[in-house]
Protein backbone atom coordinates (compact mmCIF):
# COMPACT_ATOMS: atom_id res chain seq x y z
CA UNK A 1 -34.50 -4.27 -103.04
CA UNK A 2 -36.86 -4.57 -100.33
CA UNK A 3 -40.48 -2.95 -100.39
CA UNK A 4 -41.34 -0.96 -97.85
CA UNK A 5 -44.39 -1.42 -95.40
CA UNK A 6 -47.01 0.82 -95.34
CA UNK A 7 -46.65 1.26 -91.77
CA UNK A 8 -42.82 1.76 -92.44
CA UNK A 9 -43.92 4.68 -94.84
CA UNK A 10 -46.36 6.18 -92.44
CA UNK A 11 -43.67 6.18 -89.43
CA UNK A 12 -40.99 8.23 -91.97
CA UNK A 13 -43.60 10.70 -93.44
CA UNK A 14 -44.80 11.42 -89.89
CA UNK A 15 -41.06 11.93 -88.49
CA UNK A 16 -40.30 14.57 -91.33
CA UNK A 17 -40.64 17.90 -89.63
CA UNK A 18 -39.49 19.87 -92.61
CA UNK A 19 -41.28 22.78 -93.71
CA UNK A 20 -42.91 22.54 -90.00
CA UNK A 21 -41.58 26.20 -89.23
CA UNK A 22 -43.37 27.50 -92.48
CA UNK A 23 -46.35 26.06 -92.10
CA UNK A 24 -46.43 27.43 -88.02
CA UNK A 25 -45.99 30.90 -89.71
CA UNK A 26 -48.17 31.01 -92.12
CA UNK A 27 -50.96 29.83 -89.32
CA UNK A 28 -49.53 32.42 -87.52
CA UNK A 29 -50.39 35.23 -90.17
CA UNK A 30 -53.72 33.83 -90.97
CA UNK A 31 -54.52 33.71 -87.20
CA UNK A 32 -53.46 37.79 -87.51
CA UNK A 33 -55.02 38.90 -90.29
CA UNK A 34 -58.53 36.60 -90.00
CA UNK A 35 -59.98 38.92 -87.46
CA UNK A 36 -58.32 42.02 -89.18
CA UNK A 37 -60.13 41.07 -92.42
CA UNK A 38 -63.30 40.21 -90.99
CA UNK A 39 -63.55 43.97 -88.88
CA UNK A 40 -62.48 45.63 -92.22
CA UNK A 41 -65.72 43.53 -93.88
CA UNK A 42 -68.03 44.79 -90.79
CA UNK A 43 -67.02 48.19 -90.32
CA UNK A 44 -64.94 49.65 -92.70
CA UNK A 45 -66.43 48.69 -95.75
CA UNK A 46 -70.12 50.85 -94.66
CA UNK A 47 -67.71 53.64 -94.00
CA UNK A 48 -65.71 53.44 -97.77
CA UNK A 49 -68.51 52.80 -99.30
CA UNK A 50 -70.58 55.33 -98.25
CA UNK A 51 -67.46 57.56 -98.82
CA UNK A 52 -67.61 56.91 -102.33
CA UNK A 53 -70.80 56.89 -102.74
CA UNK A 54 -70.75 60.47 -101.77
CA UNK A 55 -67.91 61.94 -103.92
CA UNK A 56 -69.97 60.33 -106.74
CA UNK A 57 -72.99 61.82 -105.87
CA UNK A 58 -71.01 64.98 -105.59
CA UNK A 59 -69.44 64.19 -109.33
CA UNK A 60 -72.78 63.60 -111.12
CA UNK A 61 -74.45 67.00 -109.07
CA UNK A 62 -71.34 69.09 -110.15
CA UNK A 63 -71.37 67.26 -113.92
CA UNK A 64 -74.68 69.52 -114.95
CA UNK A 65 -72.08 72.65 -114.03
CA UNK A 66 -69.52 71.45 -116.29
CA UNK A 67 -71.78 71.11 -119.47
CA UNK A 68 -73.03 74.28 -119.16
């Protein structure tokens, strides 16, 4: 059996497309949701967390009634 050359190897791993389509999707999707993700990070998150932050604030202030 003959070895094959490294630049034998090279030529056949770059001619294999398979898995090409996948790989063009997923870029595809992370392309999408990168700048999604990042405006959730710079605006949304201020807005949920001050959300919460309020119902909690509105949880401990109501607590005292509850004890009582």
């Amino acid at each position: 059996m003959k070895k094959a050359s490294l630049w034998q190897l090279l030529r056949q791993i770059h001619a294999d497309d398979r898995g090409a389509v996948s790989l063009e999707t997923i870029l595809i999707i992370g392309a999408i949701a990168l700048p999604i993700l990042i405006f959730l990070i710079k605006v949304g998150w201020p807005r949920i967390k001050g959300y919460f932050t309020q119902g909690l604030q509105e949880l401990e202030a109501e607590r005292a009634n509850a004890i009582q």
